[in-house]
C-alpha atoms as a PDB file:
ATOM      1  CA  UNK A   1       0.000   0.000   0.000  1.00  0.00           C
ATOM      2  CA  UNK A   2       2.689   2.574   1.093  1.00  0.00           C
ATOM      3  CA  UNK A   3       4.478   1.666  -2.286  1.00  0.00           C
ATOM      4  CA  UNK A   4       1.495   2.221  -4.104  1.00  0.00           C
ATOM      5  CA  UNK A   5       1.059   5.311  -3.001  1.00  0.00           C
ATOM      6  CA  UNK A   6       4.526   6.466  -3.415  1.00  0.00           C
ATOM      7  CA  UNK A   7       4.145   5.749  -7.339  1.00  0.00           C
ATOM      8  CA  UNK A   8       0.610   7.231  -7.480  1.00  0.00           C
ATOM      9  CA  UNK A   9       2.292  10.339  -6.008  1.00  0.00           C
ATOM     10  CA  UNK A  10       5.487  10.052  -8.185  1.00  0.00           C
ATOM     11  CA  UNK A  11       3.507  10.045 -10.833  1.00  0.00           C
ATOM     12  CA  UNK A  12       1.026  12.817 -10.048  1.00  0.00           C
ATOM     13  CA  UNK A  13       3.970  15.064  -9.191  1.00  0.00           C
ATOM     14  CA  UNK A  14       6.305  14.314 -12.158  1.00  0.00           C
ATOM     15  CA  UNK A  15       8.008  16.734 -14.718  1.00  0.00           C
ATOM     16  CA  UNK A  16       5.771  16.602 -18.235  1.00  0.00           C
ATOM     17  CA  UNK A  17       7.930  15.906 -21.030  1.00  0.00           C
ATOM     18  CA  UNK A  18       6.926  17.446 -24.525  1.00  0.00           C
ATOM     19  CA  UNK A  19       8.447  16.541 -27.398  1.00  0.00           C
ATOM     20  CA  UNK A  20       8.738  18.890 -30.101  1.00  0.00           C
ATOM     21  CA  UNK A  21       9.409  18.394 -33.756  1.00  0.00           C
ATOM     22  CA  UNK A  22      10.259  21.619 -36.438  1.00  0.00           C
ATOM     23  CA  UNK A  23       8.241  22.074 -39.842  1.00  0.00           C
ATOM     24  CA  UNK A  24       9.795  21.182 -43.387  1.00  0.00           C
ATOM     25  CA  UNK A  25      12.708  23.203 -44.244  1.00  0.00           C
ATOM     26  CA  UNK A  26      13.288  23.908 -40.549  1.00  0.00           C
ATOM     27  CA  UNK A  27      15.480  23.187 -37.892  1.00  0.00           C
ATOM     28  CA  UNK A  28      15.202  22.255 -34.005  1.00  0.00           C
ATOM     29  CA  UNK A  29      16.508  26.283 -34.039  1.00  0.00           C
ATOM     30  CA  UNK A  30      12.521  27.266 -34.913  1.00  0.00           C
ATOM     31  CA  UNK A  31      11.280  26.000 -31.962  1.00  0.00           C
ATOM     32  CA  UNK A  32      13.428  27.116 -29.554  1.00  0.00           C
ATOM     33  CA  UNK A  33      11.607  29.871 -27.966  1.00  0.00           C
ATOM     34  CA  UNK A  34       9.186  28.241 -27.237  1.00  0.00           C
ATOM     35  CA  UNK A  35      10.894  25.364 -25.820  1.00  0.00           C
ATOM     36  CA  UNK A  36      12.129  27.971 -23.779  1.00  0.00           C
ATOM     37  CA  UNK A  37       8.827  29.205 -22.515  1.00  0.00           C
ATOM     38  CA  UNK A  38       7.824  25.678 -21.842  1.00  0.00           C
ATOM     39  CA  UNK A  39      11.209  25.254 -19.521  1.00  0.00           C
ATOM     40  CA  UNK A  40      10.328  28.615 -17.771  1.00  0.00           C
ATOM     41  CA  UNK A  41       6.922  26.923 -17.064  1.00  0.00           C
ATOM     42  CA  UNK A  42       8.025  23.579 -15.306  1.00  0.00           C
ATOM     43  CA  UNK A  43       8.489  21.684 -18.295  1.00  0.00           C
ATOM     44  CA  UNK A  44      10.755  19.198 -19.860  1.00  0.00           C
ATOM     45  CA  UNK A  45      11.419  19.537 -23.666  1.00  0.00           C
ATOM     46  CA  UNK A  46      13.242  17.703 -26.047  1.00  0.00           C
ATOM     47  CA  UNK A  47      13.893  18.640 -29.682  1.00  0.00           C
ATOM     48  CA  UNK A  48      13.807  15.978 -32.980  1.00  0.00           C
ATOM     49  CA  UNK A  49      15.461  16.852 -36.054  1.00  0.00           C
ATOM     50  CA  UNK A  50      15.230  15.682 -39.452  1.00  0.00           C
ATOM     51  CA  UNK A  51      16.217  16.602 -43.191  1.00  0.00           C
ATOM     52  CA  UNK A  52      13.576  16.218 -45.959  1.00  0.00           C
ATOM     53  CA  UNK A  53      16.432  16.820 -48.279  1.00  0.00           C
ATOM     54  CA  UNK A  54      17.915  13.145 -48.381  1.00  0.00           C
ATOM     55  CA  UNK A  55      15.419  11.348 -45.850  1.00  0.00           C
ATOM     56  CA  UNK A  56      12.294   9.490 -46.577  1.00  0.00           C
ATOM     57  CA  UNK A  57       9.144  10.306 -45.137  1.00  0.00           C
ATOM     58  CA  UNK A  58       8.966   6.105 -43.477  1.00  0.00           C
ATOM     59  CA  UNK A  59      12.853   6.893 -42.061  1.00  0.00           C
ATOM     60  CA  UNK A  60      11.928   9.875 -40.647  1.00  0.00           C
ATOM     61  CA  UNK A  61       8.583   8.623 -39.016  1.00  0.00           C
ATOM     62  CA  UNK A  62      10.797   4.890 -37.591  1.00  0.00           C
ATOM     63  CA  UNK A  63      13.394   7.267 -36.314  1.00  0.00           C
ATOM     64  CA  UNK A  64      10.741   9.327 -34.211  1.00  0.00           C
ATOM     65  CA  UNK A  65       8.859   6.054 -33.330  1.00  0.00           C
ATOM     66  CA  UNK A  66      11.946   5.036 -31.593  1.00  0.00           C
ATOM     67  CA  UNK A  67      12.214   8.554 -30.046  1.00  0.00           C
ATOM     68  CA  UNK A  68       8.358   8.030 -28.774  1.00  0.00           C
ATOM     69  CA  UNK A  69       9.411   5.027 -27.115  1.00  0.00           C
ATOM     70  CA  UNK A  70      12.277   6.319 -25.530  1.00  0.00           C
ATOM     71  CA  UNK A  71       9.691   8.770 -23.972  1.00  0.00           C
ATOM     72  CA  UNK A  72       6.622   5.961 -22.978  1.00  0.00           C
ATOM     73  CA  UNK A  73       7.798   5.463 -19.570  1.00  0.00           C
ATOM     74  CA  UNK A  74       5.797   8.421 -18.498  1.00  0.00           C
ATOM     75  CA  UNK A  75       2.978  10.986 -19.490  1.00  0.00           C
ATOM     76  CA  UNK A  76       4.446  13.097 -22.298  1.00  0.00           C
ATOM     77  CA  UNK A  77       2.652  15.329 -24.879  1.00  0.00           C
ATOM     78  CA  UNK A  78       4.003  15.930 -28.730  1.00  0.00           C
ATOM     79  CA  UNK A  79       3.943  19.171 -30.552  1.00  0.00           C
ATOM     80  CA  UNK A  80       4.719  19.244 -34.619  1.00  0.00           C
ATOM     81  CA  UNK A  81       4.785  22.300 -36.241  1.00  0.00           C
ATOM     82  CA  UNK A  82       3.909  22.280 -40.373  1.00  0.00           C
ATOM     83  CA  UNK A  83       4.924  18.845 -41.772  1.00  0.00           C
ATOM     84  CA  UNK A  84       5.948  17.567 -38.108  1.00  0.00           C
ATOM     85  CA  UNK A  85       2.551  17.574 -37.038  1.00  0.00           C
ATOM     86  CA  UNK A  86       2.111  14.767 -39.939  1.00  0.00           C
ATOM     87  CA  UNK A  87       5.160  13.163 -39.353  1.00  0.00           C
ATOM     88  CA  UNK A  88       3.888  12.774 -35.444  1.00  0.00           C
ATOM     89  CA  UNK A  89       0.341  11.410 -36.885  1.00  0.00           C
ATOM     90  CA  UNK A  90       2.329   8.834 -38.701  1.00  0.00           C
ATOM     91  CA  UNK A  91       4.257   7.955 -36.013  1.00  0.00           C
ATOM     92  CA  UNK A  92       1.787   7.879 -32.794  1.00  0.00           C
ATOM     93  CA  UNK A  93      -0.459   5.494 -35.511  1.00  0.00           C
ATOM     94  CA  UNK A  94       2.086   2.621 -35.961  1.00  0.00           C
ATOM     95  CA  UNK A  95       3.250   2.717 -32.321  1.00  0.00           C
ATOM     96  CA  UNK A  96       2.979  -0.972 -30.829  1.00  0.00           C
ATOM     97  CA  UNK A  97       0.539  -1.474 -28.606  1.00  0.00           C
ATOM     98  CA  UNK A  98       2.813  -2.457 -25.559  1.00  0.00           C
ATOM     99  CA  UNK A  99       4.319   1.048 -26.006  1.00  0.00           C
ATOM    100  CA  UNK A 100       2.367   4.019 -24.541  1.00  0.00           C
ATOM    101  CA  UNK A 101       1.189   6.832 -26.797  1.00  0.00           C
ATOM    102  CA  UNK A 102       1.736  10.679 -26.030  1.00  0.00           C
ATOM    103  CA  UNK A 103      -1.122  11.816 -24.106  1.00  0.00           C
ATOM    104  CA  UNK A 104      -2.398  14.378 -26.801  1.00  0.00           C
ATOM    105  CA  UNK A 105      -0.356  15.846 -30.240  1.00  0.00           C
ATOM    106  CA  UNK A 106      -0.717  19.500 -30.638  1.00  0.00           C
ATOM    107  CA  UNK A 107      -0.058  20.562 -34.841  1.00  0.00           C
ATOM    108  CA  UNK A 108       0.629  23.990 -35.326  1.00  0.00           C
ATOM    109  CA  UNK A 109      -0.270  24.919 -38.834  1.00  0.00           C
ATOM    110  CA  UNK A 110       0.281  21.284 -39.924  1.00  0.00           C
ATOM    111  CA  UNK A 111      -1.504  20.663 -43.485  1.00  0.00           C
ATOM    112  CA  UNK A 112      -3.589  17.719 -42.943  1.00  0.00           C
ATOM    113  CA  UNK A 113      -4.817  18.577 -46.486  1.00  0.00           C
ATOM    114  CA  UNK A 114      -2.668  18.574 -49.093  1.00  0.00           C
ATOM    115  CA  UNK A 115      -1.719  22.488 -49.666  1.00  0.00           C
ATOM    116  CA  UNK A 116      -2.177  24.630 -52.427  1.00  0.00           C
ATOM    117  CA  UNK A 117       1.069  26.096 -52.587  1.00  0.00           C
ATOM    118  CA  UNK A 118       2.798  22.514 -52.474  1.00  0.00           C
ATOM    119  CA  UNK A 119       0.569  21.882 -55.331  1.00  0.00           C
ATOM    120  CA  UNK A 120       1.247  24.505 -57.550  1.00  0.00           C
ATOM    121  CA  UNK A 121       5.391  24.280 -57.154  1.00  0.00           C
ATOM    122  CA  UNK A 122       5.680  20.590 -56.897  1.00  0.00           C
ATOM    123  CA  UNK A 123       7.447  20.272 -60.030  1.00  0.00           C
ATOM    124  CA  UNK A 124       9.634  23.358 -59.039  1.00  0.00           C
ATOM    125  CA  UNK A 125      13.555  21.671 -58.856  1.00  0.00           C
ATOM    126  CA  UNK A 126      14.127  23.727 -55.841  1.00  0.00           C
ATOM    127  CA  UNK A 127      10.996  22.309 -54.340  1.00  0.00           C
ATOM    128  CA  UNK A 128      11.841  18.443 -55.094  1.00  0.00           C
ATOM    129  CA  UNK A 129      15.610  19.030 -54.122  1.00  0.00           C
ATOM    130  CA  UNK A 130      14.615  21.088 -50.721  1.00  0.00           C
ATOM    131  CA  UNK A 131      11.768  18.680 -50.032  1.00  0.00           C
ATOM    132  CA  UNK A 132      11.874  15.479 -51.626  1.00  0.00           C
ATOM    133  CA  UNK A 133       9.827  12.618 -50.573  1.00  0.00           C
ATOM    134  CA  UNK A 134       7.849  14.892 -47.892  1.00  0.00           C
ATOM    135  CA  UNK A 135       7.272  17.453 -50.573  1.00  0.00           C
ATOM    136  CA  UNK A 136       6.017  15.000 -52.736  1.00  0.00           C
ATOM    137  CA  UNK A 137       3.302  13.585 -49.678  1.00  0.00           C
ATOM    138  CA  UNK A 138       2.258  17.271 -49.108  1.00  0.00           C
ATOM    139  CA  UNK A 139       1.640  17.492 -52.781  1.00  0.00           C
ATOM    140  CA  UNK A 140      -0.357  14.813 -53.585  1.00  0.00           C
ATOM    141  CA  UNK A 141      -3.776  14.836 -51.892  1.00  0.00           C
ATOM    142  CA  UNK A 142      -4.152  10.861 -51.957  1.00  0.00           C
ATOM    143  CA  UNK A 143      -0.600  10.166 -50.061  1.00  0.00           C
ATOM    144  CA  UNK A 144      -2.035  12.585 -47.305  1.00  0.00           C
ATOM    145  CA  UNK A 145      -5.899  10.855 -47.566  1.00  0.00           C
ATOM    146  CA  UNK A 146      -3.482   7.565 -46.858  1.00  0.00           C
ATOM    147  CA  UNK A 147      -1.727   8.708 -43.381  1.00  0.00           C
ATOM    148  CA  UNK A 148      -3.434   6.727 -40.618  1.00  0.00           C
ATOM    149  CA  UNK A 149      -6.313   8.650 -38.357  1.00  0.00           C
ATOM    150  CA  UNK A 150      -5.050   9.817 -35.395  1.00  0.00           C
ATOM    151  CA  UNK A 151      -5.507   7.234 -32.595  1.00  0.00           C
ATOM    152  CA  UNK A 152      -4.991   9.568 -29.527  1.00  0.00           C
ATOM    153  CA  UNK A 153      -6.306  13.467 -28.749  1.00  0.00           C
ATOM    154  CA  UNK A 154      -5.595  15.902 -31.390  1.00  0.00           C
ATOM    155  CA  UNK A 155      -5.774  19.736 -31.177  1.00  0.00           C
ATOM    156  CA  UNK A 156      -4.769  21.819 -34.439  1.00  0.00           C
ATOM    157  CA  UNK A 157      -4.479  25.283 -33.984  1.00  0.00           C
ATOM    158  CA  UNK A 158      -3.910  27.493 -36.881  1.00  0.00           C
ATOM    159  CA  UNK A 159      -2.793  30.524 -38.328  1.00  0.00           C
ATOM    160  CA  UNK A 160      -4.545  33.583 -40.130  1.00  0.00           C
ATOM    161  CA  UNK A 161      -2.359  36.400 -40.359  1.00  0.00           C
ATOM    162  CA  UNK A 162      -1.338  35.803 -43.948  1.00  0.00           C
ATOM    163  CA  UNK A 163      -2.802  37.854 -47.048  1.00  0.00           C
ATOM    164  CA  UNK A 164      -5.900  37.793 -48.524  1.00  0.00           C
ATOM    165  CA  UNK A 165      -7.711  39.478 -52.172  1.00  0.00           C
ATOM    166  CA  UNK A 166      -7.113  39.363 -55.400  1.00  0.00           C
ATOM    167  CA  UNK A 167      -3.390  38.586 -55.622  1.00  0.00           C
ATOM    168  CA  UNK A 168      -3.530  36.360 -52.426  1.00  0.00           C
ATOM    169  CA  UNK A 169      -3.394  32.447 -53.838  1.00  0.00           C
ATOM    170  CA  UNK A 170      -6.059  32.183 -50.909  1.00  0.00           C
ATOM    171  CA  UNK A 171      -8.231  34.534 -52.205  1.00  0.00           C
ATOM    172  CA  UNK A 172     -10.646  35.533 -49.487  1.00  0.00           C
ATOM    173  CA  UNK A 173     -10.285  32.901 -47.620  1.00  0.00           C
ATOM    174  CA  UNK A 174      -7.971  32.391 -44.153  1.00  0.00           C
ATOM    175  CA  UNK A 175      -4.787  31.284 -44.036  1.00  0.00           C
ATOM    176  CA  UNK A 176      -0.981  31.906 -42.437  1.00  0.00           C
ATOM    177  CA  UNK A 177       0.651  32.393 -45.289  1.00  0.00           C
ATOM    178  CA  UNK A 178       1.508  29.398 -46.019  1.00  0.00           C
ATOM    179  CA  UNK A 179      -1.447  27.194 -45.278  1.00  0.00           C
ATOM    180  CA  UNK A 180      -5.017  27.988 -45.609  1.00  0.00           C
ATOM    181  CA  UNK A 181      -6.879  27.262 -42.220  1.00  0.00           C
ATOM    182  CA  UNK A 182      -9.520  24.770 -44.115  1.00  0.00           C
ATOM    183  CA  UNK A 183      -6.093  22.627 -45.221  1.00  0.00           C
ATOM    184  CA  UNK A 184      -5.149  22.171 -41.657  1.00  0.00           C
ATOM    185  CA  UNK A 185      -8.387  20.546 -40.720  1.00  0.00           C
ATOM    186  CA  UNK A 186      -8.615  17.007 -39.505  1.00  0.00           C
ATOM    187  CA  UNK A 187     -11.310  14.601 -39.175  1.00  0.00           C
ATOM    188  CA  UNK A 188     -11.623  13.078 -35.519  1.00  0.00           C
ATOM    189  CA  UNK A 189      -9.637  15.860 -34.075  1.00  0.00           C
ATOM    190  CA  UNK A 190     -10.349  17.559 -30.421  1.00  0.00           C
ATOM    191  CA  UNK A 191      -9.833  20.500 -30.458  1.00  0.00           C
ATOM    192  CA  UNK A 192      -9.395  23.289 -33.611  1.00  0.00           C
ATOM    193  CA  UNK A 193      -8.081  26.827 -32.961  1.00  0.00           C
ATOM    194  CA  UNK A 194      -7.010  29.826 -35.213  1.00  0.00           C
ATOM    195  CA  UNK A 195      -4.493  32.315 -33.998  1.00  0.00           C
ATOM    196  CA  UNK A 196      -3.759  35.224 -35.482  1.00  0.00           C
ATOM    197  CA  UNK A 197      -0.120  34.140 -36.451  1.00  0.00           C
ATOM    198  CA  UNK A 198       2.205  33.498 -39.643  1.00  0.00           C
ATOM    199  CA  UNK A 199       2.884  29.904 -40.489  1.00  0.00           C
ATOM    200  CA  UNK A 200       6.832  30.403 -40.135  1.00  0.00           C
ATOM    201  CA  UNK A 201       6.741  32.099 -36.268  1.00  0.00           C
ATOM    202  CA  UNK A 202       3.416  30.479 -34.623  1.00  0.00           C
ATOM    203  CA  UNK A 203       4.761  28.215 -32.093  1.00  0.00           C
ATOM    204  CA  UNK A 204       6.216  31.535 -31.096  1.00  0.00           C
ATOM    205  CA  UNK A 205       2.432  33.092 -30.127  1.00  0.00           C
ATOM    206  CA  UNK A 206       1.464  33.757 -26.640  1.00  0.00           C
ATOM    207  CA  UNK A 207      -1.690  32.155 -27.174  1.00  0.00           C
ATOM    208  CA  UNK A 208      -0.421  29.106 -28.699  1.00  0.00           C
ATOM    209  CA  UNK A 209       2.249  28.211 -26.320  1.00  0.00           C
ATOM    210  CA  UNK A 210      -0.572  29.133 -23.399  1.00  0.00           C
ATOM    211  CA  UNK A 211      -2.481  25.850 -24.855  1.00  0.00           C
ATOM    212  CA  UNK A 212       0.346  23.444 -24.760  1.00  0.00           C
ATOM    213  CA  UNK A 213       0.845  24.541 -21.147  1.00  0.00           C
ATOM    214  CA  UNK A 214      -2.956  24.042 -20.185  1.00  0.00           C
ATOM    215  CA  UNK A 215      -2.632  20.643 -22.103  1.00  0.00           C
ATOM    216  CA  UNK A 216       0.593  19.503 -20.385  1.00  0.00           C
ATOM    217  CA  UNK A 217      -0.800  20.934 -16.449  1.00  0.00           C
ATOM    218  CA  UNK A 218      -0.056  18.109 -13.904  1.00  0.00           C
ATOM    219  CA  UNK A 219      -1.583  20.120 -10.823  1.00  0.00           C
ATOM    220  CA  UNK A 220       0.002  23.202 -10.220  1.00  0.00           C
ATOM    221  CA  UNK A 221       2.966  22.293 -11.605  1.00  0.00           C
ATOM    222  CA  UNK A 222       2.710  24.433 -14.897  1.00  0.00           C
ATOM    223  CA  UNK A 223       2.822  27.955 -14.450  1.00  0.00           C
ATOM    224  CA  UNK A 224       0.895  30.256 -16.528  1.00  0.00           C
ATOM    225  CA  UNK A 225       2.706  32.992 -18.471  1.00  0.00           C
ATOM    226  CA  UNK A 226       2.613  36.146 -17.293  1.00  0.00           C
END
């Protein structure tokens, strides 16, 4: 009984761990401020990298399986900006069963629809050689439609501080930029929030790294930013 309590408690009071993974094009660099945030509020965080340039999408996604089960011996929430979000659904999906799953994956402007813009410069050599194989899955709506459903809590938050009217490839509609908010929607999902951010700084918005603290509270143990 006394031991039982001692792990109930161990676990109650122990330090979240969130896992975050950069966008396409990116480096572990982008999301260092607010890995830094998330430190200042009683968090753990640890960084994966990757290079579309020379890695295949399945490398990249049985490299950060192993990284997920490096992480399953306690609570521990995942955060994917722009293609990492996808790379994280991917993942979390084809997890064994014996190992345990984040507790929820946060996507920060992740396109869970194939974008417009990856569309329209697929066959740009700058865009192959910069993106390859993930370029090619953001590009092609049916290699996206493939990507397993997500199998744990999902919230998507994102951005609508880019342009809009005539010129705009989005037209009237919302979008950061990059990404048009009705591309980063995703069937099953918790949660869905816009911010108004640009797809290349969001994980750097107050609001944004507020709900990845409220999602990763044990107790009082996160503190809210002032």
């Amino acid at each position: 009984m006394v031991l039982l309590t001692f792990l109930l408690l161990t676990s109650y009071f122990a330090v979240m761990t969130v896992l975050l993974v950069h966008g396409m094009g990116r480096t572990p660099v982008s999301m260092w401020r607010l890995s830094r945030s998330l430190r200042h509020a009683g968090l753990r965080t640890e960084m994966f990298a990757y290079a579309t340039a020379w890695e295949q999408v399945d490398q990249i996604v049985r490299r950060l399986q192993e990284r997920l089960a490096a992480l399953s011996c306690a609570e521990y929430v995942v955060v994917g900006h722009s293609l990492g979000g996808l790379l994280l659904r991917a993942a979390v999906a084809g997890l064994p069963h014996d190992i345990r799953a984040p507790r929820r994956i946060i996507m920060l402007g992740t396109p869970n629809r194939s974008p417009r813009l990856a569309r329209r410069f697929e066959r740009a050599w700058w865009y192959r050689l910069m993106n390859g194989d993930a370029g090619d899955l953001l590009a092609h709506e049916e290699r996206l439609a493939s990507l397993p459903a997500t199998t744990v809590p999902c919230t998507v938050i994102a951005g609508t501080r880019g342009i809009n009217g005539r010129w705009s490839p989005f037209g009237n509609e919302a979008n950061d930029g990059l990404v048009a908010v009705s591309e980063t929607e995703l069937d099953g999902a918790e949660e869905s929030v816009t911010v108004p951010a640009r797809h290349p700084f969001i994980m750097n918005d107050r609001r944004v790294r507020e709900i990845i603290r409220q999602h990763c509270s044990n107790s009082e143990q996160v503190r809210s930013e002032k």
